[in-house]
N, C-alpha and C. Protein backbone atom coordinates (compact mmCIF):
# COMPACT_ATOMS: atom_id res chain seq x y z
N UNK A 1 -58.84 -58.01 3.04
CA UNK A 1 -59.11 -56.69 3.59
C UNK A 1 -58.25 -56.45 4.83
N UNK A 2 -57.70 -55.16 4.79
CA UNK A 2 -56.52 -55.17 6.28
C UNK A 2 -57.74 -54.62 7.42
N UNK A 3 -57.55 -55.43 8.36
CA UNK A 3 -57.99 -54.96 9.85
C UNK A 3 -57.09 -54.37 10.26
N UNK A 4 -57.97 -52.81 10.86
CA UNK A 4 -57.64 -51.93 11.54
C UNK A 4 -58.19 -51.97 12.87
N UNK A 5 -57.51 -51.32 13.84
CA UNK A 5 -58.29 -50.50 15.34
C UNK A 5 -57.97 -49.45 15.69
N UNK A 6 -58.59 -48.92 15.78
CA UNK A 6 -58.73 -47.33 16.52
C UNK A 6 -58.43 -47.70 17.93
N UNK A 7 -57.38 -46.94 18.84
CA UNK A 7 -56.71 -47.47 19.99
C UNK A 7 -56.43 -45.64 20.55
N UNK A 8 -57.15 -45.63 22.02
CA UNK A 8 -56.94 -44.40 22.44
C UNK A 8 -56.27 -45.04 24.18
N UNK A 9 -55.47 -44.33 23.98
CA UNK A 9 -54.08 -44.28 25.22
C UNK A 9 -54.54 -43.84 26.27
N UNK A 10 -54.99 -44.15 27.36
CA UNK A 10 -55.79 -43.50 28.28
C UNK A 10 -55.65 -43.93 29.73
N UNK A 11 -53.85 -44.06 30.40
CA UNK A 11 -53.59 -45.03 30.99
C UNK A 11 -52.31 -44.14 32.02
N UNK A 12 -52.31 -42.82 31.47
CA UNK A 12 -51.22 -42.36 32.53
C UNK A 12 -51.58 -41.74 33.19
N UNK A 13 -50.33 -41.25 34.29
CA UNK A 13 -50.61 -40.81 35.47
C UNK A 13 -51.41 -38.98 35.55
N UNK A 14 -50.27 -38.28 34.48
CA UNK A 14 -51.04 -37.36 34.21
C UNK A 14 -50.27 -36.32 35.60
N UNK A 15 -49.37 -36.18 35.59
CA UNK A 15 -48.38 -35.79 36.75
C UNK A 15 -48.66 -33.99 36.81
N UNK A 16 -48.34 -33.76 35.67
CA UNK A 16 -48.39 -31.84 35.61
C UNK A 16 -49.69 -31.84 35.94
N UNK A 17 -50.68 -32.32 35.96
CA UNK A 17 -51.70 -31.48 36.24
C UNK A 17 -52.26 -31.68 37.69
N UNK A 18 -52.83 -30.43 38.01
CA UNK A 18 -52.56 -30.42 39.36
C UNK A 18 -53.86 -30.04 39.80
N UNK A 19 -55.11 -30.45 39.19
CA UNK A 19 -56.79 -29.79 39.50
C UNK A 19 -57.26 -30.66 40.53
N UNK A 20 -58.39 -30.83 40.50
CA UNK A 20 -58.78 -31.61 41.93
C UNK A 20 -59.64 -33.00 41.36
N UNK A 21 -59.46 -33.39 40.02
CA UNK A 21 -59.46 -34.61 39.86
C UNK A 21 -58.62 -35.09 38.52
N UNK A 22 -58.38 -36.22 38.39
CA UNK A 22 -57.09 -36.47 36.82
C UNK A 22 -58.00 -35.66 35.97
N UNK A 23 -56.47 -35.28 35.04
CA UNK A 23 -56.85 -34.46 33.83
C UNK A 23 -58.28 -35.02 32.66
N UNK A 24 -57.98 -36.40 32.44
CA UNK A 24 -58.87 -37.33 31.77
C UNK A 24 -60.16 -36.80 32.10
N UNK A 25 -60.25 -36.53 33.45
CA UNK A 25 -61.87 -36.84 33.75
C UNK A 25 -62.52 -35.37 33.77
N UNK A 26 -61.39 -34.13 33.93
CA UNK A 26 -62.05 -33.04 33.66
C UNK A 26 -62.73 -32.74 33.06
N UNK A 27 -63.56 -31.17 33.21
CA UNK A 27 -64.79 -30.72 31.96
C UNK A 27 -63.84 -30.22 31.03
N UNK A 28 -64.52 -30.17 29.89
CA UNK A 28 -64.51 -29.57 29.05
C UNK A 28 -65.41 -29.31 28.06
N UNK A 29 -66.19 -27.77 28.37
CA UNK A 29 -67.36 -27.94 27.32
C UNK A 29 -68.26 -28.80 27.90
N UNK A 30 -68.47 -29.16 29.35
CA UNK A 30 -69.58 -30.29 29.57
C UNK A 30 -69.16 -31.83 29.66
N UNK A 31 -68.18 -32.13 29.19
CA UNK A 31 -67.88 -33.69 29.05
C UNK A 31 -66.65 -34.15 29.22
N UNK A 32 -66.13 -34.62 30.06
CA UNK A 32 -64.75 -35.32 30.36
C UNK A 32 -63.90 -35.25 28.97
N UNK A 33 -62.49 -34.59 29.25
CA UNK A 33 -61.34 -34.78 28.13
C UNK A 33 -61.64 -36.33 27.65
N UNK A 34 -61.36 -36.88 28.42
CA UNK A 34 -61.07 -38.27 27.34
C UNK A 34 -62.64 -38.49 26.49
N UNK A 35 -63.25 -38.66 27.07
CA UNK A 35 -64.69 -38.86 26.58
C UNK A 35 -64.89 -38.01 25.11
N UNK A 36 -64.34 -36.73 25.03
CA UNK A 36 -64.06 -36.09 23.81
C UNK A 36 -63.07 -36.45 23.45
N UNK A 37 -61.92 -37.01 23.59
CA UNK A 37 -61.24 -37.69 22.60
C UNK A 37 -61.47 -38.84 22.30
N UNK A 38 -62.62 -39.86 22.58
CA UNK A 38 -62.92 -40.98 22.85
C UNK A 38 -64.37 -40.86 21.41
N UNK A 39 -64.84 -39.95 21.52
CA UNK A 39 -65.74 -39.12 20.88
C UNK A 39 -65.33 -39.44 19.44
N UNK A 40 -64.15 -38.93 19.01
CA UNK A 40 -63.73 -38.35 17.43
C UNK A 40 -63.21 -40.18 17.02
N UNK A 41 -62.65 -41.22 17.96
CA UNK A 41 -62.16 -41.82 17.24
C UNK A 41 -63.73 -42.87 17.19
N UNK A 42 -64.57 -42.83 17.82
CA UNK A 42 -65.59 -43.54 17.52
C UNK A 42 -66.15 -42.68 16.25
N UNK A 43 -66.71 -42.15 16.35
CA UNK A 43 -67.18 -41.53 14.80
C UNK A 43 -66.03 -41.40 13.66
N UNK A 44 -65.29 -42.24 13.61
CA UNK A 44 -64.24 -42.18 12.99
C UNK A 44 -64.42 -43.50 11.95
N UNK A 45 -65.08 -44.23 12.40
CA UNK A 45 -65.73 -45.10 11.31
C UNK A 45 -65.17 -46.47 11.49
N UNK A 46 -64.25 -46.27 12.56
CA UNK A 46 -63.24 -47.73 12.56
C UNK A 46 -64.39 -48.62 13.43
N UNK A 47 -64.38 -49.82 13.43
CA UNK A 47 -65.16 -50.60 13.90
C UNK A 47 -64.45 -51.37 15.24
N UNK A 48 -63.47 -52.03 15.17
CA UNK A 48 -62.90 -51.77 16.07
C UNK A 48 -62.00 -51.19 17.41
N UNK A 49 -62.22 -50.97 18.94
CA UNK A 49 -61.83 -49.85 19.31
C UNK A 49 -61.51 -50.18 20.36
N UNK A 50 -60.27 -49.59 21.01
CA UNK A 50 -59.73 -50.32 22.45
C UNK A 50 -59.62 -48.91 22.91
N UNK A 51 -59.62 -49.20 24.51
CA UNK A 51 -59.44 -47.91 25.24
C UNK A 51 -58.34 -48.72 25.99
N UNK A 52 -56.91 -47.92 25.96
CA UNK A 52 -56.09 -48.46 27.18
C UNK A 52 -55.78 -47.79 28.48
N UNK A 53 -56.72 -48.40 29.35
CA UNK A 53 -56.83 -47.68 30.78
C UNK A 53 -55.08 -48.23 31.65
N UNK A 54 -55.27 -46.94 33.16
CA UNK A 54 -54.61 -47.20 33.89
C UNK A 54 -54.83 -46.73 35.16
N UNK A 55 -53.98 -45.12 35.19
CA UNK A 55 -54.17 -44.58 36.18
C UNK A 55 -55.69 -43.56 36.92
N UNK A 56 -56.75 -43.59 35.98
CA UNK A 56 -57.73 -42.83 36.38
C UNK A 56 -58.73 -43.80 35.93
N UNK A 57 -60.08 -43.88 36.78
CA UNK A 57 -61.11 -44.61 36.26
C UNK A 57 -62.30 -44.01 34.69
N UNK A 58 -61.40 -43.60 33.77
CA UNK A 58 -61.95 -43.22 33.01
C UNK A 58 -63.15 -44.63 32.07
N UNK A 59 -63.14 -45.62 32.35
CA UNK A 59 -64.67 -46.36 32.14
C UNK A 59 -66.04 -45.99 32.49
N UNK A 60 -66.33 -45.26 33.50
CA UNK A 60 -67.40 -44.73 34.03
C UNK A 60 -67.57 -43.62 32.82
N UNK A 61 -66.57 -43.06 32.17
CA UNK A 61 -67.10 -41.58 31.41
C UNK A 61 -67.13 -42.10 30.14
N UNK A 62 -67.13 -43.75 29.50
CA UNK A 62 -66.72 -44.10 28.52
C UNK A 62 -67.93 -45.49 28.13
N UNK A 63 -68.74 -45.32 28.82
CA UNK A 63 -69.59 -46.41 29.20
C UNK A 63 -70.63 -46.59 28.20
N UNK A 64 -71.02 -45.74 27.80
CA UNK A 64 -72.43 -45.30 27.04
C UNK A 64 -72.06 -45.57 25.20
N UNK A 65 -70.63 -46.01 25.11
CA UNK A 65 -69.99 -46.45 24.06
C UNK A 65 -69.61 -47.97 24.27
N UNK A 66 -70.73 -49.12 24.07
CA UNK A 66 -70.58 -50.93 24.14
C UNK A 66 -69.90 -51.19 23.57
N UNK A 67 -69.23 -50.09 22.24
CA UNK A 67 -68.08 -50.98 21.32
C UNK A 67 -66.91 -50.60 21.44
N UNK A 68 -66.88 -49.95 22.84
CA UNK A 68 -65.29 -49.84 23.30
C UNK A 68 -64.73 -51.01 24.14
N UNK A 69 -63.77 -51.43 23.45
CA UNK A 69 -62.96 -52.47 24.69
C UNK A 69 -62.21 -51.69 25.43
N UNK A 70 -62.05 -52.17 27.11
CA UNK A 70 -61.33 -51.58 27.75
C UNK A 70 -60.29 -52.37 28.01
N UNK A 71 -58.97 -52.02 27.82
CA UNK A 71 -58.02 -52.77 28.37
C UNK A 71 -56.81 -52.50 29.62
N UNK A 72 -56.72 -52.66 30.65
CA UNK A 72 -56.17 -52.06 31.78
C UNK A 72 -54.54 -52.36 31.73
N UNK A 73 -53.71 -50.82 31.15
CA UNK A 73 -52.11 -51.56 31.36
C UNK A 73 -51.61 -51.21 32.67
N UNK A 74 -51.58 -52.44 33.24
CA UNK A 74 -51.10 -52.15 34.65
C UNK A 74 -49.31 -52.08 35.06
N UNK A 75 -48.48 -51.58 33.92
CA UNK A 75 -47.59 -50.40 34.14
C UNK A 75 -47.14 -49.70 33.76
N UNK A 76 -49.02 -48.70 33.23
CA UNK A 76 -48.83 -47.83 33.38
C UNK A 76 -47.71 -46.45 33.95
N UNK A 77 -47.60 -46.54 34.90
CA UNK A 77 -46.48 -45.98 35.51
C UNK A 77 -44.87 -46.33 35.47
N UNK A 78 -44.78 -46.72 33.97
CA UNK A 78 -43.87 -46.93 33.48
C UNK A 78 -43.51 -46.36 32.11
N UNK A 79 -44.22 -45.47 31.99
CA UNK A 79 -44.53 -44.37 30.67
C UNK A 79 -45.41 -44.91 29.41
N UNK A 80 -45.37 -44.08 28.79
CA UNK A 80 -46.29 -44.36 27.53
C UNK A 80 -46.41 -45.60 26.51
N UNK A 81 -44.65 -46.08 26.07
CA UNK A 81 -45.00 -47.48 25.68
C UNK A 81 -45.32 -48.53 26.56
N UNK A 82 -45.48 -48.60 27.57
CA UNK A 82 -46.22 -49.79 28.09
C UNK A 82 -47.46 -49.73 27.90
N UNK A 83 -48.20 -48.14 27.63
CA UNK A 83 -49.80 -48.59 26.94
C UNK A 83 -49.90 -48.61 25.58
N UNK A 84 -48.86 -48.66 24.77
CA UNK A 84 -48.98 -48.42 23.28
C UNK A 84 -48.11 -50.15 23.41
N UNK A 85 -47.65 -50.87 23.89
CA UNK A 85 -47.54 -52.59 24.40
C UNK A 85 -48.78 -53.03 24.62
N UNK A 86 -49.52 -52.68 25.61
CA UNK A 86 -50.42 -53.13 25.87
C UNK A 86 -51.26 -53.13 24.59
N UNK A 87 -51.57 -52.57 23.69
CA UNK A 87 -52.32 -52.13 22.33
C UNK A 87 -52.09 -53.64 21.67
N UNK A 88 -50.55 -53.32 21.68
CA UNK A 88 -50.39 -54.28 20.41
C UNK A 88 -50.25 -55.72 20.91
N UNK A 89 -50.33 -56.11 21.95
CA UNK A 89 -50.26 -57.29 22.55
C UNK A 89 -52.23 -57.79 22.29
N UNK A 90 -52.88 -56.55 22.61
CA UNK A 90 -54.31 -56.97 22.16
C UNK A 90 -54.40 -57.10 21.14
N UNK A 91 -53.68 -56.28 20.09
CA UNK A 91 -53.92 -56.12 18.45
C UNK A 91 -53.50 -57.68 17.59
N UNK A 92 -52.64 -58.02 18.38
CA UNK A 92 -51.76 -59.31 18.08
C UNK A 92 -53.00 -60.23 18.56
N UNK A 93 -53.54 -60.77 19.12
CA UNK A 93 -54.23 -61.78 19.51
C UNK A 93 -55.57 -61.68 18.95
N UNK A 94 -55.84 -60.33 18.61
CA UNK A 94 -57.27 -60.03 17.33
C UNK A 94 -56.56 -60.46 16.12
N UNK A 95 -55.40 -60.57 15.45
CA UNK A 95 -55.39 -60.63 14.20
C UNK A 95 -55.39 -59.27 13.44
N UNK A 96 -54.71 -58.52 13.98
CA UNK A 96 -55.34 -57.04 13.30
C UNK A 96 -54.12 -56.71 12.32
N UNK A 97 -53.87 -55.74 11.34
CA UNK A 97 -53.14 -55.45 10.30
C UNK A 97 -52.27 -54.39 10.99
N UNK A 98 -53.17 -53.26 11.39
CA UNK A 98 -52.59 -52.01 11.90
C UNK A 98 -53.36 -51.60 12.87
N UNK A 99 -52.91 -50.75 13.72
CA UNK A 99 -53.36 -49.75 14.96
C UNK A 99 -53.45 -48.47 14.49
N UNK A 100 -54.60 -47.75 14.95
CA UNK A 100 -54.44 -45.74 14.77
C UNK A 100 -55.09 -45.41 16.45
N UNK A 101 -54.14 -44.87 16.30
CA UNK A 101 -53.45 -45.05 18.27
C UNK A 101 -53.74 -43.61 18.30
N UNK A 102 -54.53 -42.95 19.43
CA UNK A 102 -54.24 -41.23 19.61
C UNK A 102 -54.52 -41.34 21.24
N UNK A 103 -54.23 -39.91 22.01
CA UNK A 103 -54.21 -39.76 23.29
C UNK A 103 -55.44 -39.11 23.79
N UNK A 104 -56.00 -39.83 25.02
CA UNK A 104 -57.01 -39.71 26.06
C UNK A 104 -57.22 -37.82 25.86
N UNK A 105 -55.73 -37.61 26.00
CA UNK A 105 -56.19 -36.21 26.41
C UNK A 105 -55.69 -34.96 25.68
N UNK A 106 -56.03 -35.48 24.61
CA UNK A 106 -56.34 -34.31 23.13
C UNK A 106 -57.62 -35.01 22.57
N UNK A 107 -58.37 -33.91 23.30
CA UNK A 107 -59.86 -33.48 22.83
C UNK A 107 -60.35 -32.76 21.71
N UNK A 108 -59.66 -32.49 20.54
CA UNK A 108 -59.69 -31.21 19.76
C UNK A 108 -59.00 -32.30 18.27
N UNK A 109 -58.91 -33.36 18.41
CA UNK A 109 -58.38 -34.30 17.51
C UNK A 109 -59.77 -34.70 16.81
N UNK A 110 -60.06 -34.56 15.53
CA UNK A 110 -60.79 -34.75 14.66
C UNK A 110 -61.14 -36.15 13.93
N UNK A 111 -62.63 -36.62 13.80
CA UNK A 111 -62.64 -37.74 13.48
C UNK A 111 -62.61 -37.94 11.79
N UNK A 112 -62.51 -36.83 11.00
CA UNK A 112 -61.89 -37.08 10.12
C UNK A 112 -60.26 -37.10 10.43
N UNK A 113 -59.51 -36.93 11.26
CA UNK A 113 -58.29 -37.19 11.55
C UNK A 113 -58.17 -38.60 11.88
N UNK A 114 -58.72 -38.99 12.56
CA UNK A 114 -58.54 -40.46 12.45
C UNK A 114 -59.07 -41.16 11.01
N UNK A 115 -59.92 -40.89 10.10
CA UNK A 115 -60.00 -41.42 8.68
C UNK A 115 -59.11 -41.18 7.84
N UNK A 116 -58.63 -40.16 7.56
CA UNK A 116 -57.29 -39.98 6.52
C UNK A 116 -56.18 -40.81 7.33
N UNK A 117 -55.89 -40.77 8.49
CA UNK A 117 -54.51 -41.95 9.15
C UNK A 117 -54.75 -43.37 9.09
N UNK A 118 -55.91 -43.43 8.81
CA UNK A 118 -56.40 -45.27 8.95
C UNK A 118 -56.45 -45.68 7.03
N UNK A 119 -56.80 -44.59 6.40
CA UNK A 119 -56.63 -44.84 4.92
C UNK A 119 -55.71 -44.80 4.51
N UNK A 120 -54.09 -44.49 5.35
CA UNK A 120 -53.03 -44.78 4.44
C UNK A 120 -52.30 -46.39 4.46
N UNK A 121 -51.65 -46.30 3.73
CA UNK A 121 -51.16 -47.57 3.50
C UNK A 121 -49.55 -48.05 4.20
N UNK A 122 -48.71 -47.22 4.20
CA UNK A 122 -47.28 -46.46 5.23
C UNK A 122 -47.35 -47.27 6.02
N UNK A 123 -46.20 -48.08 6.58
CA UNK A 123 -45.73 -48.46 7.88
C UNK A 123 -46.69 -47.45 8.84
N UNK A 124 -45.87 -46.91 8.87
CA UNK A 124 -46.04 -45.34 9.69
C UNK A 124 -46.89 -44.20 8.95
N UNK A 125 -48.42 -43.97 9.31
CA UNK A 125 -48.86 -42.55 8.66
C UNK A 125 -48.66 -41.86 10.08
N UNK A 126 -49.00 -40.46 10.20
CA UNK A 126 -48.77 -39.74 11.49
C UNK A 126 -49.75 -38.38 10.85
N UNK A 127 -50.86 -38.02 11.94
CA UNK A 127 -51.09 -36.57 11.46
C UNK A 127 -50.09 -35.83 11.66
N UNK A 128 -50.45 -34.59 10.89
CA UNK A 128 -49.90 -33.02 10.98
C UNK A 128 -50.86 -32.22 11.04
N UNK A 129 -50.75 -31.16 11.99
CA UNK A 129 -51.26 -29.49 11.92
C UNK A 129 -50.25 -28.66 11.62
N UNK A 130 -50.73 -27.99 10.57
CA UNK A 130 -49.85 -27.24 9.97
C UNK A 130 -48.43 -27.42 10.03
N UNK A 131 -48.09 -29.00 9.69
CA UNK A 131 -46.73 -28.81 9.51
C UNK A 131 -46.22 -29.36 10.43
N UNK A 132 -46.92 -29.69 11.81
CA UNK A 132 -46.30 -29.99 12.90
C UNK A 132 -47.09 -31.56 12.78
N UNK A 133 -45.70 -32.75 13.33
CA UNK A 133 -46.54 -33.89 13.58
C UNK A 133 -47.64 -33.76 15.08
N UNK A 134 -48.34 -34.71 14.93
CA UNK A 134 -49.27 -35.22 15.93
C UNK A 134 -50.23 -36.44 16.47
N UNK A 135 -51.47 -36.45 16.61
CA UNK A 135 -51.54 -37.90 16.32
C UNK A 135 -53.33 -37.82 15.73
N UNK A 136 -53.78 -38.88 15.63
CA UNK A 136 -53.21 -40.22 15.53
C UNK A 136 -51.93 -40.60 14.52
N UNK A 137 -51.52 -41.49 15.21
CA UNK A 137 -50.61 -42.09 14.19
C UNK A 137 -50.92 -44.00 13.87
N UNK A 138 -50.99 -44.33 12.72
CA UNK A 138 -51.28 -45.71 12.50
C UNK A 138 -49.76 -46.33 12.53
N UNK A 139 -49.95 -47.60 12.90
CA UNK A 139 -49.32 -48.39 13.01
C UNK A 139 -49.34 -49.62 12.40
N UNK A 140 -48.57 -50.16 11.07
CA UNK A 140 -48.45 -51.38 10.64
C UNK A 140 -48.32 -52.83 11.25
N UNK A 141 -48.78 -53.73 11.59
CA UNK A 141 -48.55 -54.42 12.47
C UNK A 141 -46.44 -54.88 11.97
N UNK A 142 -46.42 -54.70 10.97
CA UNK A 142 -44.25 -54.73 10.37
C UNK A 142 -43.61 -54.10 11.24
N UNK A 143 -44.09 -52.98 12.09
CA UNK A 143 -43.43 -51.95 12.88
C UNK A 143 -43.79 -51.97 14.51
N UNK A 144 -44.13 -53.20 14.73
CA UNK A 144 -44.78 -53.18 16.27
C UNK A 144 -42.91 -53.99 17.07
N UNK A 145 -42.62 -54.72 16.48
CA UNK A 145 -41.74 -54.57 16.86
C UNK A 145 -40.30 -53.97 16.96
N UNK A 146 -40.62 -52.59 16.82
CA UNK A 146 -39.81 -51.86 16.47
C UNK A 146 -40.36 -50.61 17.52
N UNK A 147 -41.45 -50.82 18.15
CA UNK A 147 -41.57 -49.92 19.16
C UNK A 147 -40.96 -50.35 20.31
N UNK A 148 -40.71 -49.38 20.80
CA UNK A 148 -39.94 -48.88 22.50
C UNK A 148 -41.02 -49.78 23.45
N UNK A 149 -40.30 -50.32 24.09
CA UNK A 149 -41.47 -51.17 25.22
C UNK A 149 -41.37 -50.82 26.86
N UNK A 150 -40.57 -49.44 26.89
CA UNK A 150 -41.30 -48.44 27.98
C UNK A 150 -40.63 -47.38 27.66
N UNK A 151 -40.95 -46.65 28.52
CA UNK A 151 -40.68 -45.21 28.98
C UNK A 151 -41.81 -43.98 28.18
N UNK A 152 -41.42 -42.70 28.52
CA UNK A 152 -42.22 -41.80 28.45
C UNK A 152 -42.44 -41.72 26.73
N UNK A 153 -41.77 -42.51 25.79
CA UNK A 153 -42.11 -41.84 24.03
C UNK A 153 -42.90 -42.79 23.78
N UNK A 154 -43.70 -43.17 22.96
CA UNK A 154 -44.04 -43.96 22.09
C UNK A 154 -43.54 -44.12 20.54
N UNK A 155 -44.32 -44.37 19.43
CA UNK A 155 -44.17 -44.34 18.29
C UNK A 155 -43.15 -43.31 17.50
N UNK A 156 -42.76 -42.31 18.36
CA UNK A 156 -42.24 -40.89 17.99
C UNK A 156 -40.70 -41.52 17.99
N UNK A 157 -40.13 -42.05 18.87
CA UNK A 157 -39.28 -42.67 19.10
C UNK A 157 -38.97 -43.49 17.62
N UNK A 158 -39.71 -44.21 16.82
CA UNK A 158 -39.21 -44.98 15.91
C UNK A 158 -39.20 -44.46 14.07
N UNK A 159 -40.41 -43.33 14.88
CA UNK A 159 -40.47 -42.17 13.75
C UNK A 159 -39.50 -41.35 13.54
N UNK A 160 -38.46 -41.13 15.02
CA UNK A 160 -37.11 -40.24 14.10
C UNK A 160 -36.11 -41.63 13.82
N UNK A 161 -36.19 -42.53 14.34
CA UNK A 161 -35.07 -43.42 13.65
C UNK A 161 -35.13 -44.34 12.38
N UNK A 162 -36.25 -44.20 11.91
CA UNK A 162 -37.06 -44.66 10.79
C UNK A 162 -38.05 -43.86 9.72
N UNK A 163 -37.60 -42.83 9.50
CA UNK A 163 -37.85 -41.68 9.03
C UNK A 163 -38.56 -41.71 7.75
N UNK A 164 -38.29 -42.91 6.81
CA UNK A 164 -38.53 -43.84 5.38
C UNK A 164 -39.69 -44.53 5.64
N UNK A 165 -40.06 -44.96 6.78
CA UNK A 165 -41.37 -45.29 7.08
C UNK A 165 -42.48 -44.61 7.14
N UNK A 166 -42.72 -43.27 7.13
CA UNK A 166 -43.25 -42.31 7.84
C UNK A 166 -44.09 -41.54 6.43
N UNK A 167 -45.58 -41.65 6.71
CA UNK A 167 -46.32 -40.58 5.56
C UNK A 167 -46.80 -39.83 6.55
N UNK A 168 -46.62 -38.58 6.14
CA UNK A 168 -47.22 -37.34 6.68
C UNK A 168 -48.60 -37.11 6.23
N UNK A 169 -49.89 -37.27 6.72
CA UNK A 169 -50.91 -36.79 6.55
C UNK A 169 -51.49 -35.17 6.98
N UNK A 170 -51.78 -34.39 6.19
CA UNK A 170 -52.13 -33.28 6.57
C UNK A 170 -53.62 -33.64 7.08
N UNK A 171 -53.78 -32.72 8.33
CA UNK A 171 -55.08 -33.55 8.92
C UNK A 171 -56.19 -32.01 9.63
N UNK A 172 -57.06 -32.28 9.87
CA UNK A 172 -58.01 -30.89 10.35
C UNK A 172 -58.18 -31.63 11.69
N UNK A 173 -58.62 -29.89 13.07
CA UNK A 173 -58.34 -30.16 14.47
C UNK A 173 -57.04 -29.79 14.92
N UNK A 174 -56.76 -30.01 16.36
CA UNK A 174 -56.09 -29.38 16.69
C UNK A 174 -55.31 -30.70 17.42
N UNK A 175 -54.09 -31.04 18.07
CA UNK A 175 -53.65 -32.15 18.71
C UNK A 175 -53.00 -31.47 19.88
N UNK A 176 -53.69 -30.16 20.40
CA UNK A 176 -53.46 -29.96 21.85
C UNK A 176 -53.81 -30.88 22.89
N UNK A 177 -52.97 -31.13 24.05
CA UNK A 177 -53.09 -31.54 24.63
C UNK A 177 -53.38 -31.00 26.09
N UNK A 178 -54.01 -31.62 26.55
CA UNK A 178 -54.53 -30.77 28.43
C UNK A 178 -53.15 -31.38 29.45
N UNK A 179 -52.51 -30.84 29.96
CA UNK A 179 -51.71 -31.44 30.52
C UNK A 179 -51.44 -30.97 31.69
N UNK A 180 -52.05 -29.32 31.96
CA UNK A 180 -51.87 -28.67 32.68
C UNK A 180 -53.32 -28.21 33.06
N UNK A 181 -53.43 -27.01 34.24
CA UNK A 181 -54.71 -26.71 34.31
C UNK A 181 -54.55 -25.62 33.73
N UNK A 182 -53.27 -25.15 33.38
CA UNK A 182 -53.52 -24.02 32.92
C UNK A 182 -54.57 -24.57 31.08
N UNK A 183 -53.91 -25.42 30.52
CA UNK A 183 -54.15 -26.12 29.46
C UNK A 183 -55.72 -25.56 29.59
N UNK A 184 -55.87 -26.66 30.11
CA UNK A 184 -58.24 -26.67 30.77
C UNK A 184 -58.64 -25.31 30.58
N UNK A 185 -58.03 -24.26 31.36
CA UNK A 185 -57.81 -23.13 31.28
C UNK A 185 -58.06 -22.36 29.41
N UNK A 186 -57.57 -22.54 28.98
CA UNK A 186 -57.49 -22.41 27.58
C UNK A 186 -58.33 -22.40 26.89
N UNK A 187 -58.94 -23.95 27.22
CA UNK A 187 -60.24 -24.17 26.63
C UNK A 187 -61.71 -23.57 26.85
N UNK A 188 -61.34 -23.20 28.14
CA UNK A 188 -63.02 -22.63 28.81
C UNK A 188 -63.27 -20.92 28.39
């Protein structure tokens, strides 16, 4: 049977946004962004589940969920693959097959979106909304070393240079992201 984990990115600085506390921890609808994206991949059926912290104390809004591991990438501030490293450096020492990796702060990502990306079989599955990629995207453990081990891209990075790897899942939800206040804005 392949082991999977559900792995939510939850570790950057979060620079554009400019409200009076990190974007992560804002309302939305009542409940911290990440906490709603934290939301869809737990009801998502995967049994295993890492949260990769950094720059905001998002554990306090993530608490009330015992079967989240938290894992702290401390550089962070070195862009996005150092927490999608940090993943697979945990994923590697569980024994795991594949990762379905999505971001802290797209709240509007569906936990049937994380079930159709964890049921494919692809190096690389990746959601789509209408056409447009997004995430989650799973990860084969064949393709971990083939990710970028810093800066601001992750997985996207190996998805245009490896293009043959890549199943497109059409997926329901939205993979907006809050990045701004205008973003927050949007939602309310």
């Amino acid at each position: 049977m392949v082991k999977i984990a559900g792995v939510l990115l939850a570790a950057g600085v979060g620079s554009r946004y400019s409200g009076p506390s990190h974007k992560l921890l804002a309302d939305v609808d009542g409940e911290a962004v990440v906490r709603r994206a934290a939301r869809s991949m737990v009801n998502s059926g995967l049994t295993d589940l890492l949260v990769v912290t950094g720059s905001a104390p998002v554990a306090s809004v993530l608490k009330s969920w015992p079967q989240l591991t938290m894992v702290e990438n401390p550089d962070y501030e070195q862009g996005i693959a150092t927490s999608l490293m940090t993943a697979v450096s945990w994923a590697e020492h569980g024994d795991f097959d594949a990762l379905v990796v999505g971001l802290g702060d797209q709240p509007a990502v569906s936990s049937t979106a994380w079930q159709s990306v964890a049921a494919c079989e692809s190096p690389i599955a990746v959601a789509t909304y209408g056409g447009r990629i997004g995430n989650p995207v799973r990860l084969a453990s064949s393709v971990w070393p083939l990710l970028p081990e810093s800066g601001d891209e992750g997985a996207r990075v190996l998805m245009r240079a490896r293009p043959e790897l890549v199943e497109r899942v059409a997926c329901e939800g939205s993979p907006v992201d809050i990045d701004t206040v205008e973003d927050l804005r949007r939602w309310s």
